[in-house]
PDB file of N, CA and C in Angstrom:
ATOM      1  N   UNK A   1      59.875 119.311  83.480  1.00  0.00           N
ATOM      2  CA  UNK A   1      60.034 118.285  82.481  1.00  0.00           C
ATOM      3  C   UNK A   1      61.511 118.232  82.086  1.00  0.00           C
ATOM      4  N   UNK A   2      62.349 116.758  82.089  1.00  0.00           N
ATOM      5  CA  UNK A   2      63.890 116.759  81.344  1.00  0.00           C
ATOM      6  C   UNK A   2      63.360 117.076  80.049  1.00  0.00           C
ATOM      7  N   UNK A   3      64.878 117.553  79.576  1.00  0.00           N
ATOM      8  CA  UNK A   3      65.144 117.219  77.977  1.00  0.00           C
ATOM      9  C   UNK A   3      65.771 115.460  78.233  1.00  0.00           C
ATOM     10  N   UNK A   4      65.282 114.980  77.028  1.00  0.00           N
ATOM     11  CA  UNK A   4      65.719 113.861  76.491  1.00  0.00           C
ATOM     12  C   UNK A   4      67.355 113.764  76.515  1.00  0.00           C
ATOM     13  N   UNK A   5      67.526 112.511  76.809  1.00  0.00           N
ATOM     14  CA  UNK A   5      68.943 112.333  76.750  1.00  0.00           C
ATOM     15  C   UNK A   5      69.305 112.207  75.453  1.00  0.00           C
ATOM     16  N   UNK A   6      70.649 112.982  74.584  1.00  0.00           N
ATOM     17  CA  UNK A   6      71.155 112.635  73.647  1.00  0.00           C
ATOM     18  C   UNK A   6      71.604 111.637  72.989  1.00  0.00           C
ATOM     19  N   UNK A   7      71.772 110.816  71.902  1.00  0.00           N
ATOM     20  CA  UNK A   7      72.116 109.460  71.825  1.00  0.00           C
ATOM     21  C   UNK A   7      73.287 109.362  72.102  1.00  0.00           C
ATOM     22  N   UNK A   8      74.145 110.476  71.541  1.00  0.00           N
ATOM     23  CA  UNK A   8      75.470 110.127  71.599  1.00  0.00           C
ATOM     24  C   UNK A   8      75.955 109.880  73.524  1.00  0.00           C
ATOM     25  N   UNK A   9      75.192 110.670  74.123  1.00  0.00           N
ATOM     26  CA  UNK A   9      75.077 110.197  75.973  1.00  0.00           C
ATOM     27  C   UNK A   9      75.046 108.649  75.895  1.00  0.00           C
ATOM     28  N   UNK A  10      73.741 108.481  75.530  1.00  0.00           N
ATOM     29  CA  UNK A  10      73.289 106.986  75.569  1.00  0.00           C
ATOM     30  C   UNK A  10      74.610 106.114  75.110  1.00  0.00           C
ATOM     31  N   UNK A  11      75.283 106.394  73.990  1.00  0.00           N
ATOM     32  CA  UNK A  11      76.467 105.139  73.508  1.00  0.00           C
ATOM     33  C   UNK A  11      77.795 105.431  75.148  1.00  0.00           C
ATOM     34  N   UNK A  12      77.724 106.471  75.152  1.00  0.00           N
ATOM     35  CA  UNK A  12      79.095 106.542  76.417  1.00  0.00           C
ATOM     36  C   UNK A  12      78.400 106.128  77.601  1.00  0.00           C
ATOM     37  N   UNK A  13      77.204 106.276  78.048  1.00  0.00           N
ATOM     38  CA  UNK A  13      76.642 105.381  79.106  1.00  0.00           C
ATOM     39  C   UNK A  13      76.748 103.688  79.192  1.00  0.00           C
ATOM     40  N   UNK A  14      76.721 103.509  77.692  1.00  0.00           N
ATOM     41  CA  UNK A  14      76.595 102.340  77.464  1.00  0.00           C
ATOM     42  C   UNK A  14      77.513 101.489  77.930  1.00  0.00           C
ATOM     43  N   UNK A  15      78.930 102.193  77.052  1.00  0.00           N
ATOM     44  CA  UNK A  15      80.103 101.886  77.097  1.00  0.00           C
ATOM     45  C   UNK A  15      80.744 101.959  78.641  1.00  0.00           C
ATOM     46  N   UNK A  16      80.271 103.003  79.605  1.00  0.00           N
ATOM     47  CA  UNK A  16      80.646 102.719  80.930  1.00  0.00           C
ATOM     48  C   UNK A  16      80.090 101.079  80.921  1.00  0.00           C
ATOM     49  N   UNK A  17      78.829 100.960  81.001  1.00  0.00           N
ATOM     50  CA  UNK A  17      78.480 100.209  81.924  1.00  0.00           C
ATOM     51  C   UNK A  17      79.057  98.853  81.283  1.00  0.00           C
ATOM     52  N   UNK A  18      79.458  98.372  79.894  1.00  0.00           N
ATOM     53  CA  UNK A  18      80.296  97.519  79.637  1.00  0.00           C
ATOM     54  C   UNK A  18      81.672  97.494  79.919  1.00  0.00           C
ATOM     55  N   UNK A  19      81.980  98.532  80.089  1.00  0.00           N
ATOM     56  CA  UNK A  19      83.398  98.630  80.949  1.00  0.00           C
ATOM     57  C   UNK A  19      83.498  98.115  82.410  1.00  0.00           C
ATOM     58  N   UNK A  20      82.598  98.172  83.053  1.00  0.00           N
ATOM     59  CA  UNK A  20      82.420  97.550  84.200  1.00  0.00           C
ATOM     60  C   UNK A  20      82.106  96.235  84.193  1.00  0.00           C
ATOM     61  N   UNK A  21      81.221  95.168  83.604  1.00  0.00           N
ATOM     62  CA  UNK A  21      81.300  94.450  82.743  1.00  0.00           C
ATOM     63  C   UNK A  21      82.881  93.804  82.834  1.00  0.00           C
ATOM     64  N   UNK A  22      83.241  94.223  81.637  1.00  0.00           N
ATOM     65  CA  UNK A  22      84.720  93.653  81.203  1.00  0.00           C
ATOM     66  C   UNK A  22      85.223  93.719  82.404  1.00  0.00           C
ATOM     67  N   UNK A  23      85.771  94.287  83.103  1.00  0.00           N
ATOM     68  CA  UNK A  23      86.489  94.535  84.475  1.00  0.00           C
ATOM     69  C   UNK A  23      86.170  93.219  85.505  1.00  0.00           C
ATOM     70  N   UNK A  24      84.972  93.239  85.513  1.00  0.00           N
ATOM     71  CA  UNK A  24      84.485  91.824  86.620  1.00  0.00           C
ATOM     72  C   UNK A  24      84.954  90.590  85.444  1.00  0.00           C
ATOM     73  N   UNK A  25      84.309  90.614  84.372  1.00  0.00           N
ATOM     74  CA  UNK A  25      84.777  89.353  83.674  1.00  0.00           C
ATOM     75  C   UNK A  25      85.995  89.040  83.640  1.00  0.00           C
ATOM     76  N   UNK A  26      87.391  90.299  83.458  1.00  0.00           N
ATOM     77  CA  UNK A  26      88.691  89.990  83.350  1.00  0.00           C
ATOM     78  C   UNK A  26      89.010  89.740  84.825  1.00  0.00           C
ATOM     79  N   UNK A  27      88.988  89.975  85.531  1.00  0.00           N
ATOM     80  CA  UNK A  27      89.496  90.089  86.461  1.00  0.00           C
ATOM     81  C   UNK A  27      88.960  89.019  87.782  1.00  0.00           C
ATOM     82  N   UNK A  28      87.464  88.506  87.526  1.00  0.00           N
ATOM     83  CA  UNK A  28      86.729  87.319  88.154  1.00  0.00           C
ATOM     84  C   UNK A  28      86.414  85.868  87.741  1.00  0.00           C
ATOM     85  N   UNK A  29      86.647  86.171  86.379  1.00  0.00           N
ATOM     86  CA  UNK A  29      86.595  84.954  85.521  1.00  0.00           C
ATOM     87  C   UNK A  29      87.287  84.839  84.803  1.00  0.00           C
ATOM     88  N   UNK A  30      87.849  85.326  83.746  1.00  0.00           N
ATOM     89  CA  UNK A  30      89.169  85.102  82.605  1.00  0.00           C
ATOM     90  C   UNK A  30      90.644  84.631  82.997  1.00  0.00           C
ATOM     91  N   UNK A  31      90.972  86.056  83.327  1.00  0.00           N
ATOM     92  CA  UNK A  31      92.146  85.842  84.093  1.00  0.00           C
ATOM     93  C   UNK A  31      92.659  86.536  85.148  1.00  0.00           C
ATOM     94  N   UNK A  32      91.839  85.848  86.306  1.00  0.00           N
ATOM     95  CA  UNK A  32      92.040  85.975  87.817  1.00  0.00           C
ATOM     96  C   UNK A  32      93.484  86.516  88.313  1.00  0.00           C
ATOM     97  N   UNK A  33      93.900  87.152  88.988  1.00  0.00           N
ATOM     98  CA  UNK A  33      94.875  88.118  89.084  1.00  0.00           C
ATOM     99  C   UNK A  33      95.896  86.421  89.965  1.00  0.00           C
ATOM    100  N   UNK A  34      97.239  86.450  89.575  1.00  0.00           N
ATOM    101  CA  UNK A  34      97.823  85.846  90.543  1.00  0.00           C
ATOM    102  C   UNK A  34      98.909  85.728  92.193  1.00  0.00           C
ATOM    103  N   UNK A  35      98.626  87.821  91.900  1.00  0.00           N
ATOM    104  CA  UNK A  35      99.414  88.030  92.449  1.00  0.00           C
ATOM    105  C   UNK A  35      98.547  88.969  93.783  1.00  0.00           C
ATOM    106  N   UNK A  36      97.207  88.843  93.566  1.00  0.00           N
ATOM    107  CA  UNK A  36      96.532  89.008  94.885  1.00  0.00           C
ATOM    108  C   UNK A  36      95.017  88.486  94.533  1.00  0.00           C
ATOM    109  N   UNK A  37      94.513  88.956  95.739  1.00  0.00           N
ATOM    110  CA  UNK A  37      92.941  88.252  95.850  1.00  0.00           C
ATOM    111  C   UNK A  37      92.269  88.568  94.100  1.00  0.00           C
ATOM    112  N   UNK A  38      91.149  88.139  94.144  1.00  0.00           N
ATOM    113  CA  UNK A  38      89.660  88.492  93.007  1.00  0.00           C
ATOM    114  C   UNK A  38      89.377  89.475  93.534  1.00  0.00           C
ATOM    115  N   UNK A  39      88.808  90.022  95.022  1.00  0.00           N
ATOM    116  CA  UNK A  39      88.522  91.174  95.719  1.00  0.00           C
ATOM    117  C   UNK A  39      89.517  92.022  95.293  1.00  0.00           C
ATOM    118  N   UNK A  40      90.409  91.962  95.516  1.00  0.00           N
ATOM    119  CA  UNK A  40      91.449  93.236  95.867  1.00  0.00           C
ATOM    120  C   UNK A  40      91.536  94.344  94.556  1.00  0.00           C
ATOM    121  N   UNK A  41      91.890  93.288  93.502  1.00  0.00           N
ATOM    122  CA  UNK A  41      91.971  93.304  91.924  1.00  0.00           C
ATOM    123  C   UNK A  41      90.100  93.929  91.654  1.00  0.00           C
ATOM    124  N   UNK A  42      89.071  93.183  91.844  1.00  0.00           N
ATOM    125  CA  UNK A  42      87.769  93.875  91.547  1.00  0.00           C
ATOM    126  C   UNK A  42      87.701  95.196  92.361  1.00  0.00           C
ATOM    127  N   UNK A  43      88.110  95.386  94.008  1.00  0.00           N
ATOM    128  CA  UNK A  43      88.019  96.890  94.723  1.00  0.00           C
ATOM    129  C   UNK A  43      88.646  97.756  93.732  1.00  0.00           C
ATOM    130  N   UNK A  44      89.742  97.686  93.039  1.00  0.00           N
ATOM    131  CA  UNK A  44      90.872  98.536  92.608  1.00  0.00           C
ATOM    132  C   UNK A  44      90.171  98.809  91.133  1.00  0.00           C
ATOM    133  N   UNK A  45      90.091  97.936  90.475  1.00  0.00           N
ATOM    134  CA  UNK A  45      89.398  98.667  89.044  1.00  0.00           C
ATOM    135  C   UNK A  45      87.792  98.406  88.781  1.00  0.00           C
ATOM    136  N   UNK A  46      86.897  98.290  89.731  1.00  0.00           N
ATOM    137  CA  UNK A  46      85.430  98.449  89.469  1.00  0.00           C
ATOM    138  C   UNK A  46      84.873  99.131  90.304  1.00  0.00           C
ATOM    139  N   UNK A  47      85.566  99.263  91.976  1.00  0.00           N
ATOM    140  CA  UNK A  47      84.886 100.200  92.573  1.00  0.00           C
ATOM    141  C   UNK A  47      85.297 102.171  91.946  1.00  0.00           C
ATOM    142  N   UNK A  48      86.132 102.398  91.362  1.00  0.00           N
ATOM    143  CA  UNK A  48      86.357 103.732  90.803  1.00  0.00           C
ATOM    144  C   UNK A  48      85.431 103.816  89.786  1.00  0.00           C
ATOM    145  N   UNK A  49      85.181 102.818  89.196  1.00  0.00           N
ATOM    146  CA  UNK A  49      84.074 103.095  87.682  1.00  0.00           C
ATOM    147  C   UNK A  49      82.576 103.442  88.285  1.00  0.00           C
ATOM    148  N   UNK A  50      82.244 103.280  89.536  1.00  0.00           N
ATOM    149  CA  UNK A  50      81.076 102.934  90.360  1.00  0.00           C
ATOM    150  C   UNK A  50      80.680 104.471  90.969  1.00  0.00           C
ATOM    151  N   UNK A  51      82.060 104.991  90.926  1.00  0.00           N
ATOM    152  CA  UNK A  51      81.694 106.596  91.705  1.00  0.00           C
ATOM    153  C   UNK A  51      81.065 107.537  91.291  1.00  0.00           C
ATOM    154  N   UNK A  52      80.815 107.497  89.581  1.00  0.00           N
ATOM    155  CA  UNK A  52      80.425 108.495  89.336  1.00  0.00           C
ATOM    156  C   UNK A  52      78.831 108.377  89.345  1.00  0.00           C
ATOM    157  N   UNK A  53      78.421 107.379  89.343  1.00  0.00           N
ATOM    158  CA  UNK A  53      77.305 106.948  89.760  1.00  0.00           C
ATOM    159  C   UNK A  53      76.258 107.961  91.181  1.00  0.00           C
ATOM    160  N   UNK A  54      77.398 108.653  91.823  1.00  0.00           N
ATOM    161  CA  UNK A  54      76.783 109.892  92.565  1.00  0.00           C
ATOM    162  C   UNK A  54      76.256 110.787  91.430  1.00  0.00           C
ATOM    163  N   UNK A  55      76.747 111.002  90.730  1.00  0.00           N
ATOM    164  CA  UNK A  55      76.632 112.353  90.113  1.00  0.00           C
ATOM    165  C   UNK A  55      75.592 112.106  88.824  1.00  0.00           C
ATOM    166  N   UNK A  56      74.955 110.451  88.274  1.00  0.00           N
ATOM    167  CA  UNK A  56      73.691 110.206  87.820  1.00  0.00           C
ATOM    168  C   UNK A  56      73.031 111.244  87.225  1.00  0.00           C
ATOM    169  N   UNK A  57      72.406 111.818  87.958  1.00  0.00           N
ATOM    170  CA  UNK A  57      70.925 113.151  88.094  1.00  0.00           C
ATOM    171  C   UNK A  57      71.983 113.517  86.780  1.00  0.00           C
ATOM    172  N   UNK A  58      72.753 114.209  86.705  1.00  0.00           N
ATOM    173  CA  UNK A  58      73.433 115.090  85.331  1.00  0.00           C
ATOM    174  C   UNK A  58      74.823 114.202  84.811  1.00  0.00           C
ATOM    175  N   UNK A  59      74.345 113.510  83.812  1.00  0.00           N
ATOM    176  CA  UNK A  59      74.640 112.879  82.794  1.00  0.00           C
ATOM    177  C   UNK A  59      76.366 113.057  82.294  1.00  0.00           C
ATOM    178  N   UNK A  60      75.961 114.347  82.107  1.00  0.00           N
ATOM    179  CA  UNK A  60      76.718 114.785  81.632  1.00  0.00           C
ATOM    180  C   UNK A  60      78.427 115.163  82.683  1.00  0.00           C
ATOM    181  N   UNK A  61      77.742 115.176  83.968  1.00  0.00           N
ATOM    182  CA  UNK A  61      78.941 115.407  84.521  1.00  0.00           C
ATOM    183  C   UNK A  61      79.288 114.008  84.989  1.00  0.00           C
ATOM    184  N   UNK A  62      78.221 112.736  85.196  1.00  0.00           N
ATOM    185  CA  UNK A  62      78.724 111.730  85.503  1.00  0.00           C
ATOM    186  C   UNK A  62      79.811 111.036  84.408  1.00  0.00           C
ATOM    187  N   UNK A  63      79.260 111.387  82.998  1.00  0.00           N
ATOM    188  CA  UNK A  63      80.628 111.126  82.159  1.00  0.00           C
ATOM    189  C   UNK A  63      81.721 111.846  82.318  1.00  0.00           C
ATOM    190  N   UNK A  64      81.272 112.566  82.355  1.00  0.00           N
ATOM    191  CA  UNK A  64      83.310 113.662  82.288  1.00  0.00           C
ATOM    192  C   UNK A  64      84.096 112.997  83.485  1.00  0.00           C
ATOM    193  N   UNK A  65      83.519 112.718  84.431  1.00  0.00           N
ATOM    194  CA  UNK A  65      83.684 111.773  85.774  1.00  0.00           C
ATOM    195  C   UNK A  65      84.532 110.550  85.346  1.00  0.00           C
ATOM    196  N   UNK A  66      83.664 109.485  84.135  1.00  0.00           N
ATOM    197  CA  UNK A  66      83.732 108.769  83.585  1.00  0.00           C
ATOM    198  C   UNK A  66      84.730 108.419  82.353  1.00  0.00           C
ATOM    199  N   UNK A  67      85.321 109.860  81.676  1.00  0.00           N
ATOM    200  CA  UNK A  67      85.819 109.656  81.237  1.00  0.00           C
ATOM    201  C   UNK A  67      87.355 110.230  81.840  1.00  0.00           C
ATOM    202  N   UNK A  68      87.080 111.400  82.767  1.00  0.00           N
ATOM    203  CA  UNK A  68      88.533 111.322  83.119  1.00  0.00           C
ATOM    204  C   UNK A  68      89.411 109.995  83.722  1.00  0.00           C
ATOM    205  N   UNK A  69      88.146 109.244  84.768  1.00  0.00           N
ATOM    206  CA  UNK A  69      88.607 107.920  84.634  1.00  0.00           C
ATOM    207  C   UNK A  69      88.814 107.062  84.012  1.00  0.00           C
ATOM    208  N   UNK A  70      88.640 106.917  82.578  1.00  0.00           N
ATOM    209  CA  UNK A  70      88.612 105.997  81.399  1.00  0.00           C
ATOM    210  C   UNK A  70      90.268 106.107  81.148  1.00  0.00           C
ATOM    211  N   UNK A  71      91.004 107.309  81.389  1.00  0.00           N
ATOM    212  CA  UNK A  71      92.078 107.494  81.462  1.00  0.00           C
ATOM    213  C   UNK A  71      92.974 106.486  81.708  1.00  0.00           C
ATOM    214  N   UNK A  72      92.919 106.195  82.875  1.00  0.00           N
ATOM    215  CA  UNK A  72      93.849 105.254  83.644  1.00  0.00           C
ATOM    216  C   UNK A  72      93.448 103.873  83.028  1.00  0.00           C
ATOM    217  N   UNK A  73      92.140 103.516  82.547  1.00  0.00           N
ATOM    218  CA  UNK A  73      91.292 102.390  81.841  1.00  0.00           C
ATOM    219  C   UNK A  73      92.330 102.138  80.375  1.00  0.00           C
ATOM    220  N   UNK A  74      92.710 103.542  79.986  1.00  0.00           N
ATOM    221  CA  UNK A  74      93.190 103.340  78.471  1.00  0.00           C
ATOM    222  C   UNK A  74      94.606 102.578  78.276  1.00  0.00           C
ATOM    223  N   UNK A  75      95.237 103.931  79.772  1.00  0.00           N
ATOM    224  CA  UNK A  75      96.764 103.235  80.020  1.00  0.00           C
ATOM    225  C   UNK A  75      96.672 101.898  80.359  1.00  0.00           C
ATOM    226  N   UNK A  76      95.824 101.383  81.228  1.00  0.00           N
ATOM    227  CA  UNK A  76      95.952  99.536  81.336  1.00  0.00           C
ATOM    228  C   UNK A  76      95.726  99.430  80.518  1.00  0.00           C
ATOM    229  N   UNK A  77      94.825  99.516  79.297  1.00  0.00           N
ATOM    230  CA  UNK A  77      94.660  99.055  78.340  1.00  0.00           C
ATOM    231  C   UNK A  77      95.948  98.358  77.026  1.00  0.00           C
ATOM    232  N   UNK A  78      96.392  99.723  77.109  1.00  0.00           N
ATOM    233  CA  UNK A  78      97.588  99.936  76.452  1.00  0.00           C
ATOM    234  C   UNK A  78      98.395  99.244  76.824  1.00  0.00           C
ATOM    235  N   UNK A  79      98.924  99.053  77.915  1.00  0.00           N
ATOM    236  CA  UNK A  79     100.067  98.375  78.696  1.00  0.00           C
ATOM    237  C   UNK A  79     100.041  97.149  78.551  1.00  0.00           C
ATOM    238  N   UNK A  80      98.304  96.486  78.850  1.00  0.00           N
ATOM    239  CA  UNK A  80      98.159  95.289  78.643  1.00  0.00           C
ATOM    240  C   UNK A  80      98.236  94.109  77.340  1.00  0.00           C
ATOM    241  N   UNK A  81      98.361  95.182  76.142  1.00  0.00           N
ATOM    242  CA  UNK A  81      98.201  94.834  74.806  1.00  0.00           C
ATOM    243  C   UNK A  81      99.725  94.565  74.679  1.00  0.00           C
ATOM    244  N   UNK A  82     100.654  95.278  75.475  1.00  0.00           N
ATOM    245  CA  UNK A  82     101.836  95.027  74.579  1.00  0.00           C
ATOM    246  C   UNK A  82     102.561  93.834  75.831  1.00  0.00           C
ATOM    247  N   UNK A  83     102.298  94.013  76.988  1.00  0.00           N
ATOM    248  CA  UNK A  83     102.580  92.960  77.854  1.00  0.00           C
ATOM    249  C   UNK A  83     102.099  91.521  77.690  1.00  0.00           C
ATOM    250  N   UNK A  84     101.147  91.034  77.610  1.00  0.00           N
ATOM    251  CA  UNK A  84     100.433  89.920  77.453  1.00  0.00           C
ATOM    252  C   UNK A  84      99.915  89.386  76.410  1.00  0.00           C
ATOM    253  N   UNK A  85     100.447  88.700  75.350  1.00  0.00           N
ATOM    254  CA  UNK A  85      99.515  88.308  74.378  1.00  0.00           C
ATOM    255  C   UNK A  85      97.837  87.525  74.700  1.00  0.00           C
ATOM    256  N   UNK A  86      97.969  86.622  75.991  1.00  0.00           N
ATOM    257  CA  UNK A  86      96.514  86.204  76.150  1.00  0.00           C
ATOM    258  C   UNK A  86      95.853  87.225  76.382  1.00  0.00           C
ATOM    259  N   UNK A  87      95.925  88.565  76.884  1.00  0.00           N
ATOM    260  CA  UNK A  87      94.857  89.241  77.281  1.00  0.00           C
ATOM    261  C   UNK A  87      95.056  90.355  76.333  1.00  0.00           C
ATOM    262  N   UNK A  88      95.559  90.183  75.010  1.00  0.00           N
ATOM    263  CA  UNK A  88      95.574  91.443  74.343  1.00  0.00           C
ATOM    264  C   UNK A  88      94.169  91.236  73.883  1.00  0.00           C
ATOM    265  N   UNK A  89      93.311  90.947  73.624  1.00  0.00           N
ATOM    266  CA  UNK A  89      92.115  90.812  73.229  1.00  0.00           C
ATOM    267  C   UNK A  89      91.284  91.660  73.887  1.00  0.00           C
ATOM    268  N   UNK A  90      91.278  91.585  75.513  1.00  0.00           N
ATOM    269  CA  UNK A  90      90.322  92.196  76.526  1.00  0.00           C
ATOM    270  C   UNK A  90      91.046  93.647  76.312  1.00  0.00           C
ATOM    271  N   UNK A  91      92.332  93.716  76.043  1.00  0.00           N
ATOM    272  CA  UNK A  91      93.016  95.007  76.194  1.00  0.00           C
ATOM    273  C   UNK A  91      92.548  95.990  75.278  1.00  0.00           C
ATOM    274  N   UNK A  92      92.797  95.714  74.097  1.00  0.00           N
ATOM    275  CA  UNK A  92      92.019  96.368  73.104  1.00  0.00           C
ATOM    276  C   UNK A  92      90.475  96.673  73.226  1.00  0.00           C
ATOM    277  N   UNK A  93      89.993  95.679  73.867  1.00  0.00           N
ATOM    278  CA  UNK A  93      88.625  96.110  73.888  1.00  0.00           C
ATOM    279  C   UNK A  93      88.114  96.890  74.723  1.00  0.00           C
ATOM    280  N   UNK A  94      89.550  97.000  75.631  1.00  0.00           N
ATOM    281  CA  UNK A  94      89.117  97.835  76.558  1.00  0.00           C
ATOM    282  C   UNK A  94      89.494  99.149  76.161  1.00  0.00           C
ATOM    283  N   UNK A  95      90.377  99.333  75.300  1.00  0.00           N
ATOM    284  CA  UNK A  95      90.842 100.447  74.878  1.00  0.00           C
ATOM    285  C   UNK A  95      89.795 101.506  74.166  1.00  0.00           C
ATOM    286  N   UNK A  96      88.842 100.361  73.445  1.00  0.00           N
ATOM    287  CA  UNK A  96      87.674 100.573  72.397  1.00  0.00           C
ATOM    288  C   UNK A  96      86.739 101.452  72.972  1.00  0.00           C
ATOM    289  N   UNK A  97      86.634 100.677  74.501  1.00  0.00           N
ATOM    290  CA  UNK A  97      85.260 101.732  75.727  1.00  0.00           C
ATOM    291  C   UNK A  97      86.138 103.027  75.951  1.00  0.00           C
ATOM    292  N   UNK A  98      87.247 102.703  76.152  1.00  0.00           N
ATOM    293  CA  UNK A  98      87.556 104.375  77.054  1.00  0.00           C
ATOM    294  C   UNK A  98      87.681 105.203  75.717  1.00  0.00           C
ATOM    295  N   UNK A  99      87.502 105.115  74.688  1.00  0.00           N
ATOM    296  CA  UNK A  99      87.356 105.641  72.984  1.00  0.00           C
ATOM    297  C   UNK A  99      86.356 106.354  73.014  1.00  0.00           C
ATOM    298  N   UNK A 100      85.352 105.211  73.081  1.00  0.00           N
ATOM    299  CA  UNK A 100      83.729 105.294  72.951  1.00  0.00           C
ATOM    300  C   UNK A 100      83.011 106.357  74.352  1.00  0.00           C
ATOM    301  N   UNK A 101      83.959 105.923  75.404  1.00  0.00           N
ATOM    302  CA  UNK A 101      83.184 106.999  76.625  1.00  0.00           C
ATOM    303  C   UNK A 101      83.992 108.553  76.185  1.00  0.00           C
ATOM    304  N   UNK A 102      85.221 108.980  75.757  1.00  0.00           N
ATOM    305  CA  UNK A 102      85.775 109.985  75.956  1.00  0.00           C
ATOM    306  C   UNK A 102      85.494 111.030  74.489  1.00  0.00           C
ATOM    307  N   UNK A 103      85.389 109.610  73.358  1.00  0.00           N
ATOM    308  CA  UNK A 103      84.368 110.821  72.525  1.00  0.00           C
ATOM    309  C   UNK A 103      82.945 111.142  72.494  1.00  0.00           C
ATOM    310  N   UNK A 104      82.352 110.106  73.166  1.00  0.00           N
ATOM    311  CA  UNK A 104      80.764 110.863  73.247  1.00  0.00           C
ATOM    312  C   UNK A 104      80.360 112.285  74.427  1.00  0.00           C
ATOM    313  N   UNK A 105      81.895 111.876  75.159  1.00  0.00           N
ATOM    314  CA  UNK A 105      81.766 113.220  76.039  1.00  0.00           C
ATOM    315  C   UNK A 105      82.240 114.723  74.928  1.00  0.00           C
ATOM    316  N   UNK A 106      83.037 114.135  74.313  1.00  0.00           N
ATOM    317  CA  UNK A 106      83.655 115.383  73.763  1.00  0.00           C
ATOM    318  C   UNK A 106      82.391 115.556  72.489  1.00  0.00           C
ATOM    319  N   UNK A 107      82.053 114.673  71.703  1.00  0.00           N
ATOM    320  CA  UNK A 107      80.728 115.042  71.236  1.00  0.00           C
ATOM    321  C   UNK A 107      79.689 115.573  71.205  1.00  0.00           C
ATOM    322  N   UNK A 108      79.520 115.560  72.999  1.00  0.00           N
ATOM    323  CA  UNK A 108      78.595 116.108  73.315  1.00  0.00           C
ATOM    324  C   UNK A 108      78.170 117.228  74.096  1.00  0.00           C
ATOM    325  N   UNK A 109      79.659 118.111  73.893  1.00  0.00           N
ATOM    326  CA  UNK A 109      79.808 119.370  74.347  1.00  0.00           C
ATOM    327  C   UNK A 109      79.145 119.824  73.288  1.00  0.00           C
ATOM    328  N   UNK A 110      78.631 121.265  73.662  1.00  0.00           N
ATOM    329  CA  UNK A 110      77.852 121.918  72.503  1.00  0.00           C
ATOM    330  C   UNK A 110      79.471 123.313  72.414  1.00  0.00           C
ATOM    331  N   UNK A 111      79.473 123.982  71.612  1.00  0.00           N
ATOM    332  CA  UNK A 111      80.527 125.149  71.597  1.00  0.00           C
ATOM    333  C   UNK A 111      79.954 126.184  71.455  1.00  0.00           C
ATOM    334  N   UNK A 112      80.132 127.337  72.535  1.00  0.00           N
ATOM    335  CA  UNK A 112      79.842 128.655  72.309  1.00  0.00           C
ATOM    336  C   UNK A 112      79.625 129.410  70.970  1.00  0.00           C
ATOM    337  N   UNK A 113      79.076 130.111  70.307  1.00  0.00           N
ATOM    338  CA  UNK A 113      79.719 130.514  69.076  1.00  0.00           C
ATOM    339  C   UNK A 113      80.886 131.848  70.093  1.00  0.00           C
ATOM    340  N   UNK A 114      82.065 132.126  69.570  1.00  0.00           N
ATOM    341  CA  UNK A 114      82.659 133.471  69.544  1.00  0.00           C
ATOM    342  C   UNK A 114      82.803 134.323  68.275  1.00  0.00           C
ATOM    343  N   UNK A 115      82.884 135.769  69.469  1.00  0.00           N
ATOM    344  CA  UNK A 115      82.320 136.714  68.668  1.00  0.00           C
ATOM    345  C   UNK A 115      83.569 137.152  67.941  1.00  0.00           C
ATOM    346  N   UNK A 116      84.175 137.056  66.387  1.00  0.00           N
ATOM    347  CA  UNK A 116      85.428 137.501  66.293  1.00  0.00           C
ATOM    348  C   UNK A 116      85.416 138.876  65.889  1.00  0.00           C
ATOM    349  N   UNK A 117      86.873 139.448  66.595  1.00  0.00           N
ATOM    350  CA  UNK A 117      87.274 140.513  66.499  1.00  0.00           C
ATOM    351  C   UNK A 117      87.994 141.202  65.112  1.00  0.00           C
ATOM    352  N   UNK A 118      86.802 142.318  64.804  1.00  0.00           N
ATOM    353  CA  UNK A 118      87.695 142.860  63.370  1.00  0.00           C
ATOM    354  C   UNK A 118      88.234 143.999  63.613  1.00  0.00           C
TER     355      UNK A 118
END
């Protein structure tokens, strides 16, 4: 029998899968890249969000997966907010998921107790 998934799992699952989401919308419909294909631009930032998707079965490692990649998600993020005023909107919001995925991971570490030394 599993244990139940934690909620705080459930919000960073979430938040992946709207991150992927945003990614096809910015990048297939909003504002289409001009300086190469829709493909090239969707291979490059939706097929990496897609990988951890091996690792499913445990949750928990598919986020850490998820959020070390949220990483590079934050820096575009960032970059994009101060570069572009039309897309500071998506930028921030994108900033919001890699927030939402990297503290429900860190949330949802449990901590050893240690034993202190007297």
């Amino acid at each position: 029998m599993s244990t139940p998934l934690p909620p705080i799992y459930r919000i960073g699952l979430a938040a992946w899968a709207v991150l992927i989401v945003l990614q096809c919308a910015w990048y297939a419909w909003l504002f289409p890249p001009q300086s190469m294909s829709v493909w090239t631009a969707l291979a490059i930032t939706v097929v990496p969000l897609l990988l951890p998707l091996l690792a499913l079965r445990n949750v928990r490692r598919a986020l850490l997966w998820v959020g070390i990649l949220s990483l590079f998600y934050f820096c575009h993020g960032v970059a994009e907010s101060w570069s572009s005023s039309q897309e500071r909107w998506l930028a921030l919001f994108e900033i919001l998921l890699t927030l939402l995925i990297i503290g429900a991971l860190g949330a949802g570490v449990k901590h050893k107790p240690t034993a202190s030394a007297s």
